[in-house]
N, C-alpha and C. Protein backbone atom coordinates (compact mmCIF):
# COMPACT_ATOMS: atom_id res chain seq x y z
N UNK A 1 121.04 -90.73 19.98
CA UNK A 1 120.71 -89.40 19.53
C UNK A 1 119.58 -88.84 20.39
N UNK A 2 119.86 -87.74 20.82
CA UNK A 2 118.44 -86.72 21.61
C UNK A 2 117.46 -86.34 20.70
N UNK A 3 116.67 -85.94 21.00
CA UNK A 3 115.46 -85.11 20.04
C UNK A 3 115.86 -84.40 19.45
N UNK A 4 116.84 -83.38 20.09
CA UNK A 4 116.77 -81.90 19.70
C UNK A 4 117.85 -82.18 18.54
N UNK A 5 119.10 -82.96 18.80
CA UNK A 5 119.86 -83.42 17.38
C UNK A 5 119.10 -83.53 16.23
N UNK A 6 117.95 -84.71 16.61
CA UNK A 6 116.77 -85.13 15.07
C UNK A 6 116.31 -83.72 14.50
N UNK A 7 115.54 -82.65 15.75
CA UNK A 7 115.34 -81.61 15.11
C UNK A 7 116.31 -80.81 14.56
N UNK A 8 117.69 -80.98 14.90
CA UNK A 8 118.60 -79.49 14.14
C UNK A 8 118.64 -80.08 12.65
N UNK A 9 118.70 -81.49 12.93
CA UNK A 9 118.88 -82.07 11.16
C UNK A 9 118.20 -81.95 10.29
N UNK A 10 117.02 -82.27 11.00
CA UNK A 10 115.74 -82.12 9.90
C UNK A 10 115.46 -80.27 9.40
N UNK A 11 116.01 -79.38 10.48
CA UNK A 11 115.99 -77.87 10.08
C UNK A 11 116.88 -77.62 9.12
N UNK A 12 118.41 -78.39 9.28
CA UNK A 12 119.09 -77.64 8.05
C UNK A 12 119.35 -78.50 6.90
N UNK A 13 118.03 -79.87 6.79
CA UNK A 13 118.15 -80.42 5.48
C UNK A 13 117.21 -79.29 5.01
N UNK A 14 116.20 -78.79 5.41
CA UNK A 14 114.56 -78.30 5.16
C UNK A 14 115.89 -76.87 4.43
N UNK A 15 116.44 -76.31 5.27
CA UNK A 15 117.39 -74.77 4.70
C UNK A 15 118.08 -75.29 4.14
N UNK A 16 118.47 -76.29 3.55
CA UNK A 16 119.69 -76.71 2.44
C UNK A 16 118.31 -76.84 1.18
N UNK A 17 117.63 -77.60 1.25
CA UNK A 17 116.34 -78.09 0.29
C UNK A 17 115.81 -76.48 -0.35
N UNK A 18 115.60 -75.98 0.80
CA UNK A 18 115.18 -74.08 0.90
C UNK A 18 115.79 -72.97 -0.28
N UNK A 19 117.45 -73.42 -0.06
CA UNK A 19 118.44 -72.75 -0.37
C UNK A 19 118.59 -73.10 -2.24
N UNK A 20 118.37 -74.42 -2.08
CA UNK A 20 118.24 -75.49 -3.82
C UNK A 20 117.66 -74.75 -4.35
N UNK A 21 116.31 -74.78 -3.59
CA UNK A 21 114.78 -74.21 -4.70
C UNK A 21 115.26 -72.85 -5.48
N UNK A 22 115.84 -72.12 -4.10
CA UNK A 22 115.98 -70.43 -4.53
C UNK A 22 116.71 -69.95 -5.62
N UNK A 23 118.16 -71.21 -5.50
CA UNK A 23 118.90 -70.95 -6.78
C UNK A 23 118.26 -70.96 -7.93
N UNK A 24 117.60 -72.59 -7.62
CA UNK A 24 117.40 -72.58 -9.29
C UNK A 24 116.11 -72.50 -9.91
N UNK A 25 115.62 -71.52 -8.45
CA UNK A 25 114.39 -70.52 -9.38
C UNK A 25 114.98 -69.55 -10.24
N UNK A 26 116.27 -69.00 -9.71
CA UNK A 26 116.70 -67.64 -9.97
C UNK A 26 117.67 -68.11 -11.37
N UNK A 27 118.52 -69.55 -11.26
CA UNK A 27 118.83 -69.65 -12.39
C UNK A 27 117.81 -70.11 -13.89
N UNK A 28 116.69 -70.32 -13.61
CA UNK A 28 115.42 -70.38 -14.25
C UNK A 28 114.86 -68.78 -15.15
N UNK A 29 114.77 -68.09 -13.90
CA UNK A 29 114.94 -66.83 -14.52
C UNK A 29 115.53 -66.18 -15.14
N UNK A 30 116.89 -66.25 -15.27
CA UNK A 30 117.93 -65.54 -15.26
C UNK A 30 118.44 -66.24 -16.43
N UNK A 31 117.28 -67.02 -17.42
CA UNK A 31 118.15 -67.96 -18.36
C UNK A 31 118.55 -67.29 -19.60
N UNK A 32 117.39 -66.27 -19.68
CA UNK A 32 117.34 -65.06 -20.97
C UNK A 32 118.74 -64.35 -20.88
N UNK A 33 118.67 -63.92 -20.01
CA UNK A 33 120.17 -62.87 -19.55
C UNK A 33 121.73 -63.69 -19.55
N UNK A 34 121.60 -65.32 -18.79
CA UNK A 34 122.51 -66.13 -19.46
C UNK A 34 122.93 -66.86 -20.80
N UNK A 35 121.80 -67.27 -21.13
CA UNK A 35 122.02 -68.04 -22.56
C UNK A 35 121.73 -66.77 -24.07
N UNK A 36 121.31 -65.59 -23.43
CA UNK A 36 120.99 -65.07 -24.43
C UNK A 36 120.21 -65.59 -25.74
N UNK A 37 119.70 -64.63 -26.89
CA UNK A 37 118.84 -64.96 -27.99
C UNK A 37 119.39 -65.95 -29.22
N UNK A 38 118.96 -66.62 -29.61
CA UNK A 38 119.47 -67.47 -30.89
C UNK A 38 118.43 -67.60 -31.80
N UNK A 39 118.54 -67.35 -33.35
CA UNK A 39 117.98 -67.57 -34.28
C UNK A 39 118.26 -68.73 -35.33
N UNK A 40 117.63 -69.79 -35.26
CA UNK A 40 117.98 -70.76 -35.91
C UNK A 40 116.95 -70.94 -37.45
N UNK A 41 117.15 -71.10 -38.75
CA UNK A 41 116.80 -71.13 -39.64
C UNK A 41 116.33 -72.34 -40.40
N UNK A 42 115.24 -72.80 -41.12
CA UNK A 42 115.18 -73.82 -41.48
C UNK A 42 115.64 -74.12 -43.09
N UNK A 43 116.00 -75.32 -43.41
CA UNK A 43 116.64 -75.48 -44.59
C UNK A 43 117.91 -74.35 -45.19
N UNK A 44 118.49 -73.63 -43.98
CA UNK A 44 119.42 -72.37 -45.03
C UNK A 44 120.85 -72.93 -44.12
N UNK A 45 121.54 -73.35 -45.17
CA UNK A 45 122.99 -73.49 -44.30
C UNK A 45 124.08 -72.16 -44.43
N UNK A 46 123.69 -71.82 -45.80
CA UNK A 46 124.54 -70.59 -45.67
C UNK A 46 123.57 -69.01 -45.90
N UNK A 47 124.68 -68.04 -45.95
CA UNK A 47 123.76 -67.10 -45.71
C UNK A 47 123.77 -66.27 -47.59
N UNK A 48 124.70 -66.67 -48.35
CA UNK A 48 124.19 -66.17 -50.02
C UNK A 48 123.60 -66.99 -50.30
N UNK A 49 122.67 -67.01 -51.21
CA UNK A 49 121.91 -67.90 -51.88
C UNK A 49 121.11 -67.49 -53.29
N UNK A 50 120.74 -68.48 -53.93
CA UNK A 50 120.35 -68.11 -55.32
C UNK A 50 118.88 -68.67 -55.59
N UNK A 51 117.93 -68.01 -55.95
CA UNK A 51 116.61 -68.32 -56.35
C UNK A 51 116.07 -68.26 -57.35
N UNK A 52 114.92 -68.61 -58.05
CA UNK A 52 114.43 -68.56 -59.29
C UNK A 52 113.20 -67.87 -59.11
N UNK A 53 112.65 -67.90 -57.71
CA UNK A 53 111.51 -68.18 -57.85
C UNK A 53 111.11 -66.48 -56.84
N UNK A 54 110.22 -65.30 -57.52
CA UNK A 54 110.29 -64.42 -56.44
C UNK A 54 109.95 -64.29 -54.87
N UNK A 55 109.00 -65.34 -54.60
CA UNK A 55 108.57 -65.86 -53.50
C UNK A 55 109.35 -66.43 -52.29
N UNK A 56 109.62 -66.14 -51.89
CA UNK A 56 110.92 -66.91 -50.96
C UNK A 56 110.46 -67.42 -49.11
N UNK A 57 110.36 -68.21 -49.10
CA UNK A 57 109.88 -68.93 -47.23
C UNK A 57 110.93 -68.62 -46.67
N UNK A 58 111.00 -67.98 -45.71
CA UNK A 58 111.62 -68.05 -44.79
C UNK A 58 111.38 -68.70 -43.43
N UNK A 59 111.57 -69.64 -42.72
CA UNK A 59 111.20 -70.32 -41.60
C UNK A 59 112.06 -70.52 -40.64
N UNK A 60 112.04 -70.54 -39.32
CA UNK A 60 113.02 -71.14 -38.23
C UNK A 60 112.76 -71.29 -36.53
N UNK A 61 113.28 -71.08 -35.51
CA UNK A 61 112.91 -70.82 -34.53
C UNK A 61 113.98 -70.21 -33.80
N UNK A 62 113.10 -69.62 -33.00
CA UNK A 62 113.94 -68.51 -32.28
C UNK A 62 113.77 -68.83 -30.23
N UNK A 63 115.09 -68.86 -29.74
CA UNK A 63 114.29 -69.25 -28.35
C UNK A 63 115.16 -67.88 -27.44
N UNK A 64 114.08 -68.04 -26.56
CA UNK A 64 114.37 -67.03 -25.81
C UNK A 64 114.53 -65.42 -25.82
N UNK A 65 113.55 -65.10 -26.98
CA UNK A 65 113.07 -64.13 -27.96
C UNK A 65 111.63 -63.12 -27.51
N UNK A 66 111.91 -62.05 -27.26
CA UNK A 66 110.71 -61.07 -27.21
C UNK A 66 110.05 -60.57 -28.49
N UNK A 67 110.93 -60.57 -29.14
CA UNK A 67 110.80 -59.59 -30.46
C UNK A 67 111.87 -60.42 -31.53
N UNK A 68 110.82 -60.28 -32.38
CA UNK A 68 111.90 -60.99 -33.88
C UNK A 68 111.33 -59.68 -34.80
N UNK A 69 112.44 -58.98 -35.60
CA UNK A 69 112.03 -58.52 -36.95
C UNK A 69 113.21 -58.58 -38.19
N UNK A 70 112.09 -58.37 -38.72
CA UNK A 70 112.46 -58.80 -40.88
C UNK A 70 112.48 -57.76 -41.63
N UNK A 71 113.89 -57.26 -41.45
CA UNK A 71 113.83 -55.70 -41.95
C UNK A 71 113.36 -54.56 -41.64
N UNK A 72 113.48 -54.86 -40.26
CA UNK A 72 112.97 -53.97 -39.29
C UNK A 72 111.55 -53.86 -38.28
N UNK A 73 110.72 -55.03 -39.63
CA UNK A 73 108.98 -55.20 -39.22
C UNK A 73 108.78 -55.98 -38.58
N UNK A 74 107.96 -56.25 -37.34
CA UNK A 74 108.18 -57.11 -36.32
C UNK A 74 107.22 -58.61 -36.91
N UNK A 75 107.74 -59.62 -37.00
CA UNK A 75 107.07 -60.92 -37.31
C UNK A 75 106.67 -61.47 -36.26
N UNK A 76 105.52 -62.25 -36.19
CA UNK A 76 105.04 -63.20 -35.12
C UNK A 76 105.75 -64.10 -35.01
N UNK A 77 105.71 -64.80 -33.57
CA UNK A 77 106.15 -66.14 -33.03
C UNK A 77 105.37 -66.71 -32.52
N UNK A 78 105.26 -67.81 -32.37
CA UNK A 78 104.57 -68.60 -31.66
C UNK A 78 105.08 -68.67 -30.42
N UNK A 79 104.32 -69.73 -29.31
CA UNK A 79 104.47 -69.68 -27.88
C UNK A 79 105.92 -70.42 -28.10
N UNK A 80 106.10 -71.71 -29.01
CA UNK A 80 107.25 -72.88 -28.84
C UNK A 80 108.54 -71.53 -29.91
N UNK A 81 108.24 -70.63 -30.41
CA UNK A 81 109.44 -69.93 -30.71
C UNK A 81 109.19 -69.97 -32.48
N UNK A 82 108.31 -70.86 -32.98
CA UNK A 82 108.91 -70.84 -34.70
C UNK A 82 108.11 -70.12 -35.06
N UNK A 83 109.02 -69.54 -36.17
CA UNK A 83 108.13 -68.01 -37.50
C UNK A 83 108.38 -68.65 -39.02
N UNK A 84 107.38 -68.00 -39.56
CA UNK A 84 107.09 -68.20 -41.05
C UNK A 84 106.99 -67.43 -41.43
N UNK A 85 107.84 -67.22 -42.53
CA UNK A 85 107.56 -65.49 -43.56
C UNK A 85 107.73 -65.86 -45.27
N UNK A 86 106.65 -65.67 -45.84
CA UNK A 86 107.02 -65.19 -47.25
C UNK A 86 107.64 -63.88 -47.65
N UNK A 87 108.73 -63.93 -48.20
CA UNK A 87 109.65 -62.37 -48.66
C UNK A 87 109.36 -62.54 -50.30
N UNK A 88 108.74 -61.21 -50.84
CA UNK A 88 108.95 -61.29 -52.50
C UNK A 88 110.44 -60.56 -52.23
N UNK A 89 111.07 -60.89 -53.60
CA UNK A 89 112.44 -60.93 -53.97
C UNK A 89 112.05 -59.75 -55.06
N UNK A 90 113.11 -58.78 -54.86
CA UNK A 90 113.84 -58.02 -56.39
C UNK A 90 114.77 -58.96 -57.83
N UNK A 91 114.18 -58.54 -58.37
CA UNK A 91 115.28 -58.69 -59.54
C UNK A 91 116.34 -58.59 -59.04
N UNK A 92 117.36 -59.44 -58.92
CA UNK A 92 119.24 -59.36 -58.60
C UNK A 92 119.05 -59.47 -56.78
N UNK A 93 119.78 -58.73 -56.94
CA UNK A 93 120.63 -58.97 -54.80
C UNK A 93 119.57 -58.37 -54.00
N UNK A 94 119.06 -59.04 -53.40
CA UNK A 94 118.23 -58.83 -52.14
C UNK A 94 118.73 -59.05 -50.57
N UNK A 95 119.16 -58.18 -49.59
CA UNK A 95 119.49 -58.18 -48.26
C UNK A 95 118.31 -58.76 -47.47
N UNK A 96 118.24 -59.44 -46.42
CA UNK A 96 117.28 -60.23 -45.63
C UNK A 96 117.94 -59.95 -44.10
N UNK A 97 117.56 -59.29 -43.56
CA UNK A 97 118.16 -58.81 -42.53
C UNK A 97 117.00 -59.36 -41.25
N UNK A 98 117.36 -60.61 -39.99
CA UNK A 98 116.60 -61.34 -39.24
C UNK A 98 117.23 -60.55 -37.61
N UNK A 99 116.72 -59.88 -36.90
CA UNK A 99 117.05 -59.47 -35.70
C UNK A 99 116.01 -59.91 -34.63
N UNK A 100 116.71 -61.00 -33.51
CA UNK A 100 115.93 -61.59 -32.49
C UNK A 100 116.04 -60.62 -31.34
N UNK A 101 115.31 -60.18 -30.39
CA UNK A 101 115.77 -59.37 -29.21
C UNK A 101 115.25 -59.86 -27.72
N UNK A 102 115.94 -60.06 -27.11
CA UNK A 102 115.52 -60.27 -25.54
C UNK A 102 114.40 -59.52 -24.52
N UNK A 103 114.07 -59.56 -23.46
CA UNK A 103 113.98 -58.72 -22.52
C UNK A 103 115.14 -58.38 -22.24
N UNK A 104 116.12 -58.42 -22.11
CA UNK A 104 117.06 -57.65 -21.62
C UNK A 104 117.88 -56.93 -22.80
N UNK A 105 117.46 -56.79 -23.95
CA UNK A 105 117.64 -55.88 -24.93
C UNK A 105 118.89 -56.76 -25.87
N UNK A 106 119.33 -57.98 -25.58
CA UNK A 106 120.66 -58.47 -26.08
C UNK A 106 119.73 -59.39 -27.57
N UNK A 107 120.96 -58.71 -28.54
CA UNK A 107 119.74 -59.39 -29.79
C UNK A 107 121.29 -60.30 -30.49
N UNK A 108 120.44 -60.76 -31.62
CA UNK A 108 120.97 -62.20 -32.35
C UNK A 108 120.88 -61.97 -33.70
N UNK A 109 121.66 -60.93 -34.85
CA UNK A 109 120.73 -60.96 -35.69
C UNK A 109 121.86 -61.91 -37.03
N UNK A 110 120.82 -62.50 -38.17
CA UNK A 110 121.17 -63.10 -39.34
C UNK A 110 121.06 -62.32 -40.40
N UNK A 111 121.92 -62.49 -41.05
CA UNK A 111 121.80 -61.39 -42.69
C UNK A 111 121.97 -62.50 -43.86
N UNK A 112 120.87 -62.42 -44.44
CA UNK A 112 120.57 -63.37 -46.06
C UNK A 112 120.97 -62.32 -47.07
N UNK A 113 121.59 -63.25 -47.94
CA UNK A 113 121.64 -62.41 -49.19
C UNK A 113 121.18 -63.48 -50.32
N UNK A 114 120.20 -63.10 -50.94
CA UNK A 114 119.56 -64.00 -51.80
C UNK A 114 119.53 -62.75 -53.22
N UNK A 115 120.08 -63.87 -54.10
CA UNK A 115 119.89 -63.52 -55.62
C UNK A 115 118.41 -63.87 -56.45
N UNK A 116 118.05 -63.27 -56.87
CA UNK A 116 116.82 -63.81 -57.81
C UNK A 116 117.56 -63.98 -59.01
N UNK A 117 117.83 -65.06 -59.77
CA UNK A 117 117.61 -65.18 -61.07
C UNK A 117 116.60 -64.80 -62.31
């Protein structure tokens, strides 16, 4: 092998290595816009439910989330994604309406329907 062979190799491992990084900076970025928003809930498997109690927790985590709101009002998140909300309940059928939203505006939302007894 000549020199100049060693050098073309070592140039287009360095632009193949180059080329790696770029993708999967960009697929790094680009993860919001691919995987889109998800709202995951804690302890609720379904979405009617029945309570006794007017107080109601709501808890879960949300990834890949700009904005979470609870009937429209925007709730905090933490940096790792999970929220905590106390909801007082009406007498009878109460709607719980959970909307996650992206930077790129694509949202995720959950609808509770909880009964107070």
């Amino acid at each position: 092998m000549t020199k100049e062979t060693k050098v073309q190799k070592l140039r287009k491992i360095i632009i193949v290595i180059f080329v790696f990084i770029i993708f999967g900076y960009g697929i790094l970025t680009a993860r919001d816009a691919i995987f889109g928003v998800n709202i995951k809930l804690d302890n609720i498997k379904k979405t009617t439910l029945v309570s006794k109690d007017p107080l109601y927790k709501i808890s879960g985590y949300v990834n890949h989330a700009e904005e979470l709101l609870l009937n429209g009002l925007p709730l905090s998140i933490n940096e790792k994604g999970v929220f905590t909300e106390v909801v007082v309940l009406s007498p009878g059928y109460n709607k719980i309406a959970l909307v996650a939203k992206n930077k790129f505006k694509k949202t995720h939302e959950v609808d509770l329907e909880i009964v107070l007894e």
